[in-house]
Protein backbone atom coordinates (compact mmCIF):
# COMPACT_ATOMS: atom_id res chain seq x y z
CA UNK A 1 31.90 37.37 -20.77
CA UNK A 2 33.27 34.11 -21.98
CA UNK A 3 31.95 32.21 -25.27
CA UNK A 4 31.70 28.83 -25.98
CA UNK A 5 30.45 26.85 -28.78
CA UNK A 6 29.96 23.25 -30.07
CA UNK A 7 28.06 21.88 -33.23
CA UNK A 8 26.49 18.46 -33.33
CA UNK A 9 25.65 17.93 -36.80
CA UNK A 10 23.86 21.35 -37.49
CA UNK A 11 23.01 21.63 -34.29
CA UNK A 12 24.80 24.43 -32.40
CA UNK A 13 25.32 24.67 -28.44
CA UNK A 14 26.43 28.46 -27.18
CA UNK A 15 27.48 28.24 -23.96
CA UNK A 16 27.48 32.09 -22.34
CA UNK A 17 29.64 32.77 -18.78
CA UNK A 18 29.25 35.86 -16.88
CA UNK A 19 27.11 38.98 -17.55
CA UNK A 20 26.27 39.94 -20.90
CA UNK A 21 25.93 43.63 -20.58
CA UNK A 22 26.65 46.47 -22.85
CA UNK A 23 30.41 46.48 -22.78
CA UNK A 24 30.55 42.93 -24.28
CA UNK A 25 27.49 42.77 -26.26
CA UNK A 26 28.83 43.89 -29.39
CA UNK A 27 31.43 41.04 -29.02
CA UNK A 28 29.68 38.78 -28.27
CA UNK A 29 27.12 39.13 -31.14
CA UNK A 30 30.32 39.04 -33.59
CA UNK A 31 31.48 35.73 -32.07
CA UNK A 32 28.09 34.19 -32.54
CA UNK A 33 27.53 35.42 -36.02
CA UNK A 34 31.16 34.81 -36.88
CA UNK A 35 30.72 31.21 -35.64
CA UNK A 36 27.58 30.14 -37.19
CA UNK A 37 28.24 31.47 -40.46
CA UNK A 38 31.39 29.43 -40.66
CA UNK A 39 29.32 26.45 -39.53
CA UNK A 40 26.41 26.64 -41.78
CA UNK A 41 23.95 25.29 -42.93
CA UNK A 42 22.33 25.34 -39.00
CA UNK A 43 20.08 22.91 -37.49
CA UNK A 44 19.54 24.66 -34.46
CA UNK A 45 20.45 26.97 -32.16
CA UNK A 46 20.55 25.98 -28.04
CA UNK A 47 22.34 28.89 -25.24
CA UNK A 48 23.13 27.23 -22.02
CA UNK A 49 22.74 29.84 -19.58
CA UNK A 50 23.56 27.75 -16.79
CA UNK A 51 26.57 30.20 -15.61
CA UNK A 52 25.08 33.36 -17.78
CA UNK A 53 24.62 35.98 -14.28
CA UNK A 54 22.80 38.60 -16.01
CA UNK A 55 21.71 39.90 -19.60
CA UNK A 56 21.29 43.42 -20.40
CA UNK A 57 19.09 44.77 -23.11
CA UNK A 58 21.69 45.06 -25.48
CA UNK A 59 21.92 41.34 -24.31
CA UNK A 60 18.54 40.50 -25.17
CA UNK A 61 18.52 42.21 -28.46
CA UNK A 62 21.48 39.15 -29.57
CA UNK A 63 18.60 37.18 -28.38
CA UNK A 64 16.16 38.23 -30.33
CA UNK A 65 18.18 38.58 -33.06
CA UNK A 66 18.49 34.40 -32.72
CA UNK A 67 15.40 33.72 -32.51
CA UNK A 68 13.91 35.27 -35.72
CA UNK A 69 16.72 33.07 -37.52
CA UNK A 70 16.15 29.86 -36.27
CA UNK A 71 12.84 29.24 -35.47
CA UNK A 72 14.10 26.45 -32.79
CA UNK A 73 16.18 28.53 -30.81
CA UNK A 74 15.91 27.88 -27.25
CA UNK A 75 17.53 29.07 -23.61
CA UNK A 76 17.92 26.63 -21.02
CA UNK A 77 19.72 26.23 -17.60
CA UNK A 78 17.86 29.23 -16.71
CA UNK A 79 18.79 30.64 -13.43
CA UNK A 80 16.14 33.02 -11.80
CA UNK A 81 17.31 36.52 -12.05
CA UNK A 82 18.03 36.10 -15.85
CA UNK A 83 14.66 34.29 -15.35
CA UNK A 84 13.09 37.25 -14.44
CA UNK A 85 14.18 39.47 -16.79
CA UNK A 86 12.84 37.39 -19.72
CA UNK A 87 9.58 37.13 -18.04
CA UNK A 88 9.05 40.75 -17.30
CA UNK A 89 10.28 41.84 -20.77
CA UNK A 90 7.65 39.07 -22.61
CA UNK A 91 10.30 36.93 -23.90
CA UNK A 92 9.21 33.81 -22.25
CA UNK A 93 6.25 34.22 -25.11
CA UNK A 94 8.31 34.41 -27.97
CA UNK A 95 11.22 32.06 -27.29
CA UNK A 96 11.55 28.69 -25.52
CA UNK A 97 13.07 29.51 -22.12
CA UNK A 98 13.34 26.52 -19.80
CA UNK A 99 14.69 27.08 -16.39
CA UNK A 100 17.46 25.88 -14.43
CA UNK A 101 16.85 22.46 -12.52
CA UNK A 102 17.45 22.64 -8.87
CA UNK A 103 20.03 20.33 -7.16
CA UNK A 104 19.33 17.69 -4.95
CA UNK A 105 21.58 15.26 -3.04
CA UNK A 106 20.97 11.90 -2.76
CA UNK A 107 23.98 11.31 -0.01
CA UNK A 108 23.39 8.82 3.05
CA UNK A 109 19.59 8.23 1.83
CA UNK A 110 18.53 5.17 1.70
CA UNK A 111 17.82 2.90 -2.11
CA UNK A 112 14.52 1.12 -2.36
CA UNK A 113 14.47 0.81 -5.60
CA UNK A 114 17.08 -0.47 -8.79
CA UNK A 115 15.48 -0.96 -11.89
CA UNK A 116 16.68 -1.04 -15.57
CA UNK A 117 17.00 2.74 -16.16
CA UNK A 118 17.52 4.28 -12.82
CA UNK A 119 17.91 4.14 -9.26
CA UNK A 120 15.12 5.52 -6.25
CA UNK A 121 16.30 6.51 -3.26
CA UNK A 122 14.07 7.65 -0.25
CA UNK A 123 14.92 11.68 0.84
CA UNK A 124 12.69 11.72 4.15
CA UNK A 125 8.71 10.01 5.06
CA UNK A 126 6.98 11.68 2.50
CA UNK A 127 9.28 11.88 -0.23
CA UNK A 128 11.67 9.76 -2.90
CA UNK A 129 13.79 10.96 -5.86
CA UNK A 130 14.43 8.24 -8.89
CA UNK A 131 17.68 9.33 -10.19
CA UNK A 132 18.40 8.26 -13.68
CA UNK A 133 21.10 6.18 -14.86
CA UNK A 134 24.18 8.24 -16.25
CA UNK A 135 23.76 9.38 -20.38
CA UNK A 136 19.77 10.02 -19.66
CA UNK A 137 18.64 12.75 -21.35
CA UNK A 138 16.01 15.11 -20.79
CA UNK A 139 13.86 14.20 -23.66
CA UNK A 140 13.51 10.88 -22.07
CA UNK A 141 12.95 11.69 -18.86
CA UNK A 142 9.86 14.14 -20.24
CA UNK A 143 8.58 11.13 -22.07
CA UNK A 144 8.64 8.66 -18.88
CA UNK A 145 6.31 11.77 -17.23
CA UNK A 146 3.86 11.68 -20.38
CA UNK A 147 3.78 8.01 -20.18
CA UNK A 148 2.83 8.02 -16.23
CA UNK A 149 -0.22 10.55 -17.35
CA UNK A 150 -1.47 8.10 -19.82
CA UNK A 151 -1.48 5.70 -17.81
CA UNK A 152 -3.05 7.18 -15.00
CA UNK A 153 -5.88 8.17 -17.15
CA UNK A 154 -5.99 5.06 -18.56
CA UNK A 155 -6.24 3.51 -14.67
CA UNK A 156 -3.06 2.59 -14.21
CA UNK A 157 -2.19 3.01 -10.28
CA UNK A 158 0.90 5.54 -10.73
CA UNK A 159 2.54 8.44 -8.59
CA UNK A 160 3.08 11.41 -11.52
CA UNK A 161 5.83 13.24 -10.73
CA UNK A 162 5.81 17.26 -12.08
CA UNK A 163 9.16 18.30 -10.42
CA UNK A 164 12.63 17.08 -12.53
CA UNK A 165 15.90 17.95 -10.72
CA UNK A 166 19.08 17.79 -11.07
CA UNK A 167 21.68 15.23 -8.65
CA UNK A 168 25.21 16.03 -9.99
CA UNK A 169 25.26 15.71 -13.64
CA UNK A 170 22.17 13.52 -13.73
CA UNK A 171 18.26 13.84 -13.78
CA UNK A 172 15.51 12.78 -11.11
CA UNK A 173 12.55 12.76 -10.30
CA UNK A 174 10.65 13.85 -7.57
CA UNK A 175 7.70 11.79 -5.82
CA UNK A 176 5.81 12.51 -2.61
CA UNK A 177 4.49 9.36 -1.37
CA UNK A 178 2.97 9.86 2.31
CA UNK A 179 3.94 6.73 4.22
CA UNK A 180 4.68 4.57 1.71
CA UNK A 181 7.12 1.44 1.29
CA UNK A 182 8.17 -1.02 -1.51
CA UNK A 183 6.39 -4.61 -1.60
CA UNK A 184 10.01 -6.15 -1.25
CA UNK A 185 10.49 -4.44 1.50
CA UNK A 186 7.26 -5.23 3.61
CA UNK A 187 7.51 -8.67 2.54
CA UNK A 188 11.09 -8.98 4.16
CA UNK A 189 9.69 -7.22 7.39
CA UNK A 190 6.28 -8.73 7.61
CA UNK A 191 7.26 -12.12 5.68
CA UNK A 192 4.18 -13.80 7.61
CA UNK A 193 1.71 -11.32 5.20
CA UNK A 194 3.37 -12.90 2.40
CA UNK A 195 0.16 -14.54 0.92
CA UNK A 196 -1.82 -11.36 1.55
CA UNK A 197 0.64 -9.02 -0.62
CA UNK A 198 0.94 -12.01 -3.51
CA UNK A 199 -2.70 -11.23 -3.74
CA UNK A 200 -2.16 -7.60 -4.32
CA UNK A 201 0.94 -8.21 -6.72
CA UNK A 202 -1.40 -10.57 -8.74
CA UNK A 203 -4.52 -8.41 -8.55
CA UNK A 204 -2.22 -5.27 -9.86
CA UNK A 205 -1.04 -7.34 -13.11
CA UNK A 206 -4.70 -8.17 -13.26
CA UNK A 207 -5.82 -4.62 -13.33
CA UNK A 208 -3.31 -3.75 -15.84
CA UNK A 209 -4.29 -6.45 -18.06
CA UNK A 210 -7.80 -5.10 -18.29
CA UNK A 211 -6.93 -1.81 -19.38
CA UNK A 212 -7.15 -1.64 -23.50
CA UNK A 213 -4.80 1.14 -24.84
CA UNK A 214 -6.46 3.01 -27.51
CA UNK A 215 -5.21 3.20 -30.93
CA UNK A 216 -4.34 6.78 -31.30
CA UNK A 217 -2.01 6.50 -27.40
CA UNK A 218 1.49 7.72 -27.11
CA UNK A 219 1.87 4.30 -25.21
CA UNK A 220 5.02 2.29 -27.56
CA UNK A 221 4.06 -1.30 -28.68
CA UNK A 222 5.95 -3.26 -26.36
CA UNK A 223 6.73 -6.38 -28.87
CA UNK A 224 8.50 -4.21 -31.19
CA UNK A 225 10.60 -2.38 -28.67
CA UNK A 226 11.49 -6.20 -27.36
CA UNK A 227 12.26 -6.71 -31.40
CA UNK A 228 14.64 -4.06 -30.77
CA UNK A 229 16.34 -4.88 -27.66
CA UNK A 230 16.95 -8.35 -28.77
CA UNK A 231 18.51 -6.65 -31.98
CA UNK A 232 20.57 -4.37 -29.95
CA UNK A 233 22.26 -7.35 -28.08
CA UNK A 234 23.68 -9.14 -30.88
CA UNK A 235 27.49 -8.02 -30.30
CA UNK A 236 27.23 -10.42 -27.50
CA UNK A 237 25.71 -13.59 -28.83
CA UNK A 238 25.96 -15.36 -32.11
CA UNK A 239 23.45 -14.89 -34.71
CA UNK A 240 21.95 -17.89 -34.26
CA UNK A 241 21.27 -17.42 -30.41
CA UNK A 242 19.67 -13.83 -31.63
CA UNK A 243 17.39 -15.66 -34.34
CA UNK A 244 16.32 -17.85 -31.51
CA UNK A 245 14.91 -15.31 -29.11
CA UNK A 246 13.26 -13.36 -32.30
CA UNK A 247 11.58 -16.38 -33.11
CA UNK A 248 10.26 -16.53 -29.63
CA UNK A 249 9.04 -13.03 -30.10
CA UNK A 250 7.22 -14.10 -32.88
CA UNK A 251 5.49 -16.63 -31.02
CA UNK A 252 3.86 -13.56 -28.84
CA UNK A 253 0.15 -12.82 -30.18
CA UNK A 254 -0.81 -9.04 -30.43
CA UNK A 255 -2.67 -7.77 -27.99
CA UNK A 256 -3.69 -4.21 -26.41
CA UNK A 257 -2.99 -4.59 -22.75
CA UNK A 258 -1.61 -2.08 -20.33
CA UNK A 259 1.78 -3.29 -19.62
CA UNK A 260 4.16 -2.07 -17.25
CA UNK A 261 6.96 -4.52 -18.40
CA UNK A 262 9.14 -3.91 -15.15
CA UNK A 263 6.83 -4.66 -12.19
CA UNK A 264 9.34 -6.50 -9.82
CA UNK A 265 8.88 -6.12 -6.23
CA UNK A 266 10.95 -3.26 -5.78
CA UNK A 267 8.80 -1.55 -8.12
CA UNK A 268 5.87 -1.73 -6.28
CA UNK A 269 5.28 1.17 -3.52
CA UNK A 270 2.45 0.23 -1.18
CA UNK A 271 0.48 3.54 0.15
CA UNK A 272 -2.16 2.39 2.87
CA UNK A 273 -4.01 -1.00 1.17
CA UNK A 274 -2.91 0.28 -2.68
CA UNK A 275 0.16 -0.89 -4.68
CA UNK A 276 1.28 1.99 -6.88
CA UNK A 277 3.74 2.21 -9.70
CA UNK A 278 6.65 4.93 -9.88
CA UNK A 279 8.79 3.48 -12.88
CA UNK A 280 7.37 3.88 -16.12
CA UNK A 281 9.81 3.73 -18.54
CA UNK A 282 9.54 0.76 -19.86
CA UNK A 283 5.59 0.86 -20.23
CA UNK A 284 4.10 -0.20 -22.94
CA UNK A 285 0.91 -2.03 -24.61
CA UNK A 286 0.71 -5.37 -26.12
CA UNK A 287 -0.02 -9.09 -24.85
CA UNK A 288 -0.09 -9.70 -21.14
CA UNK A 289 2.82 -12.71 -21.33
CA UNK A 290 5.27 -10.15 -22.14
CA UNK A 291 4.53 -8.25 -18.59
CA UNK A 292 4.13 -11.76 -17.08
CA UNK A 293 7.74 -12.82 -18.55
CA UNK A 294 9.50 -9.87 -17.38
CA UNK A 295 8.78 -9.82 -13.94
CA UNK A 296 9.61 -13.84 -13.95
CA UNK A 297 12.81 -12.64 -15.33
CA UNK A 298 13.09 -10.78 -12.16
CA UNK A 299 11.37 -12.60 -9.78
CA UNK A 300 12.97 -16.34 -10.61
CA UNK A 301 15.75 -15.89 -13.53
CA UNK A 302 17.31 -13.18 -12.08
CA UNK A 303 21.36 -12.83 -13.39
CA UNK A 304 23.33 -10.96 -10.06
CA UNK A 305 23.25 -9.95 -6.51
CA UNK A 306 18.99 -10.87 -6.18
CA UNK A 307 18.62 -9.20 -2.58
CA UNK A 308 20.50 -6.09 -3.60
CA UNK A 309 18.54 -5.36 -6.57
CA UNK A 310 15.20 -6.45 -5.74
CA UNK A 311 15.23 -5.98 -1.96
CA UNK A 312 14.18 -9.57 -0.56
CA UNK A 313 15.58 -12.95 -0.48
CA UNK A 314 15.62 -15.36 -3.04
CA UNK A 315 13.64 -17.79 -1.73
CA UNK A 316 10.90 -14.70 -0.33
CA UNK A 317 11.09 -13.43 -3.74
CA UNK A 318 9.94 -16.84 -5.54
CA UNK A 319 7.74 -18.03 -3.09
CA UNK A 320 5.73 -14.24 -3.73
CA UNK A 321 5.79 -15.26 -7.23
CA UNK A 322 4.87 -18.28 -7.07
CA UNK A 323 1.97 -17.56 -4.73
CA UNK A 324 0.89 -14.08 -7.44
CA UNK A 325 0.60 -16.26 -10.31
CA UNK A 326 -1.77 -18.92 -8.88
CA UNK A 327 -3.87 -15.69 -8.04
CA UNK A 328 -3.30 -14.45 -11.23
CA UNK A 329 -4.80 -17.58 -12.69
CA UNK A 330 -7.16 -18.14 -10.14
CA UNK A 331 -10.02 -19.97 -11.38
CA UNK A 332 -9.19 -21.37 -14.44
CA UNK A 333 -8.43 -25.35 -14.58
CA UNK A 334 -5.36 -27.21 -13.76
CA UNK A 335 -3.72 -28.06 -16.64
CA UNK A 336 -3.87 -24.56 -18.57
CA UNK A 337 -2.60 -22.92 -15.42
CA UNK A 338 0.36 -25.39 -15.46
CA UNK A 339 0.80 -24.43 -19.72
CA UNK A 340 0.85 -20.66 -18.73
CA UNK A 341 3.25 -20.78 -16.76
CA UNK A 342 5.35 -22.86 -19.24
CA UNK A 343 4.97 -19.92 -21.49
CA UNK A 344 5.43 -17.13 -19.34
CA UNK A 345 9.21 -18.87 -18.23
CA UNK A 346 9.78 -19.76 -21.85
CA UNK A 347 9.26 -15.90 -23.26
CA UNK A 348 10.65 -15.12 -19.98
CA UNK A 349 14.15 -16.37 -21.86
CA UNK A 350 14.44 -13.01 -24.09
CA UNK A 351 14.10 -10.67 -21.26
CA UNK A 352 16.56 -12.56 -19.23
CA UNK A 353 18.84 -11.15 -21.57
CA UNK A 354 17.12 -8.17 -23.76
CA UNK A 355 17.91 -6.33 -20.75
CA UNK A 356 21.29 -6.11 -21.70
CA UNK A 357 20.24 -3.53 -24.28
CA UNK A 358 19.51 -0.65 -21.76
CA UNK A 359 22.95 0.15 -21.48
CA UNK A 360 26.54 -0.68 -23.10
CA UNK A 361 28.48 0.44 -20.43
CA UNK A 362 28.21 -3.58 -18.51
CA UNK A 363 31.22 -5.04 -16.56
CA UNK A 364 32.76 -7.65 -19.26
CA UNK A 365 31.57 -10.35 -16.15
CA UNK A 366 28.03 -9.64 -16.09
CA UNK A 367 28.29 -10.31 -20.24
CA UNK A 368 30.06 -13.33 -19.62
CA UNK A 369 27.83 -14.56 -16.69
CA UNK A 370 24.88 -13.88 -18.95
CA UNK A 371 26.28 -15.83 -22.30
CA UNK A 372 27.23 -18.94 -20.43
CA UNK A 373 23.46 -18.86 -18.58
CA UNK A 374 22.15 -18.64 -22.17
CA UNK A 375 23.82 -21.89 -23.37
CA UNK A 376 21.73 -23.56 -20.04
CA UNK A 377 18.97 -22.02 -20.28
CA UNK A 378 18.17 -21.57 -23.69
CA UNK A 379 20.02 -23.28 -26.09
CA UNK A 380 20.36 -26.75 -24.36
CA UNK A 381 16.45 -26.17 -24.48
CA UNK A 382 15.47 -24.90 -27.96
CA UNK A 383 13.26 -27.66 -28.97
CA UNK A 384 11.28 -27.28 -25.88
CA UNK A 385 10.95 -23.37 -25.62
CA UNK A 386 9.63 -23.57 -29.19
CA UNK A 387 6.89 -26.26 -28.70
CA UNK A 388 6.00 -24.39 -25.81
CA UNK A 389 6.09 -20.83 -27.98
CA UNK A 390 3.79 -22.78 -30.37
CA UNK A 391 1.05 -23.23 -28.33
CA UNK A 392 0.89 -18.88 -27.09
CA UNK A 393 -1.43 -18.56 -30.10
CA UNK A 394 -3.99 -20.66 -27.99
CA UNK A 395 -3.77 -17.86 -25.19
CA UNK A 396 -6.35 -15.52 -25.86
């Protein structure tokens, strides 16, 4: 039996390797006891059992021992036969055991999907993994799976996905999806249904639009996570570019929408005559220009390669959004369709760059191609965006 041990701050991992049986036990419990009491005062206490091949009941008495100190001890990596054990002895009911993720392979398929915190690849027909970007944890994963139920119950077209795996050292998720495809990639097969989709893009934002979150939902306010992106950015711009883009935040009205906040194309799975959502970490609730603004961000100011990431040309991509947000606005007159979309590009400008915030690990050229953008696109036109932002208060 091998021991290992780190401590973050209080909180202490215990890494266990081969069988913990009767002729190690004793050991064993003097390395763990040794080690926390030299460590205290303890947080908590966290085994990784990922290589642990069998405990004993000498074993489990360590474990026991554990968990009547620390009250959030825990076991995970959990492989079946120790699995087993802890279910047929009851201490699944008196500990937190969470078992080992199984591993998937994502080699040779096929990606239909990039978006800001992971990537979805298709496995076979019926089924697609999004694989989370490197430095996800598990916490957040778990919360992009609550968020999916909320929205679904709130009516928010969404696969849920109950199965998280493993592909190397990061996490997916597991979706069957019988037949489907992404919008993207319809519309650069079948570009000649290109009006027909635009109405289903636009009717989706619609139907998201409508739904009011309640108060006491898990759902984040989207404005103030923006607040915080923009915030997080700031070791690449000056302070003055930063103020800018907050004061375009603060332009936003409140509002209690159901916003998705990354519905690009390649977002967008289409099952039979339904568009449905699979990426849901970035929903959130608030006014409907901030969902509007991101996916022009995507759809029209998009910084990179455009038919890599989003799956259709350029000019396939804008003339779908183009088309989406006539729908979108269908009815109402001329010249306030013409000042909504004014405002949509103009709050458009902070996720153009916010984005930046969902990772630090950027090539230096994708920073650099992004701060000499922001010079064209939104400080040569400061004065404008701003009389523009002025009039969002109007938008009700």
């Amino acid at each position: 039996m091998e021991v290992q041990f780190s401590n973050n701050e209080g909180h202490v991992m215990i890494t266990l390797c081969g069988r913990l049986d009767t002729s190690c036990s004793m050991q064993t419990k003097t390395d763990i006891e040794q080690f926390l009491a030299s460590h205290a005062p303890i947080q908590s206490v966290t085994i990784d059992a990922a290589q642990l091949e069998y405990v004993s009941s000498s074993g489990l008495r360590i474990l026991l021992t554990l968990t009547k100190q620390y009250p959030d001890f825990k076991l995970i990596e959990v492989n079946a036969e120790v699995y087993d054990v802890l279910n047929m002895t009851g201490f699944v009911k008196i500990m937190k055991v969470e078992r080992a993720l199984r591993q998937m392979s994502v080699d040779g398929c096929q990606i239909i999907g990039v978006g800001g915190v992971g990537t979805v690849y298709r496995i076979n027909d019926d089924t697609i993994i999004k694989v989370f970007r490197p430095g996800t944890t598990i916490n957040e994963v778990r919360k992009e799976i609550t968020m999916s139920k909320e929205a679904f119950v709130m009516g928010m077209p969404t696969a849920i996905s109950f199965d998280i795996v493993k592909v190397g050292t990061q996490y997916g998720l597991v979706y069957e999806l019988l037949n489907a495809d992404t919008l993207s990639s319809l519309i650069m097969h079948q570009p000649e249904r290109i009006d027909e989709f635009a109405r289903m893009y636009a009717n989706l934002f619609r139907q998201l639009h409508a739904i009011e979150v309640p108060a006491d939902s898990g759902v984040p306010n989207a404005l103030e996570h923006e607040r915080q992106q923009v915030i997080h950015i700031r070791r690449y711009f000056a302070q003055e570019d930063i103020d800018l883009l907050l004061q375009i935040l603060d332009s936003v009205p409140a509002g209690n929408s159901l916003l998705h906040l990354d519905l690009q194309a390649k977002n967008a799975m289409v099952q039979g005559d339904e568009l449905m959502l699979i990426d849901m970490g970035e929903v959130g609730y608030g006014h409907p220009v901030l969902d509007l603004a991101h996916a022009y961000s995507a759809m029209i100011l998009f910084i990179g390669d455009y038919e890599a990431t989003l799956g259709l040309s350029r000019a396939l991509g804008e003339q779908l959004w183009n088309l989406a947000i006539d729908y979108y606005f269908e009815g109402l007159p001329a010249d306030i369709v013409a000042l909504r979309k004014e405002q949509i590009a103009a709050v458009a400008c902070v996720r153009n760059y916010s984005w930046l915030a969902i990772s630090d690990s950027f090539p230096e050229e994708v920073i650099k191609q992004c701060q000499s953008l922001f010079k064209e696109r939104v400080s040569a036109r400061r004065e404008h965006l701003l009389n523009i932002c002025s009039t969002l208060k109007d938008w009700k």
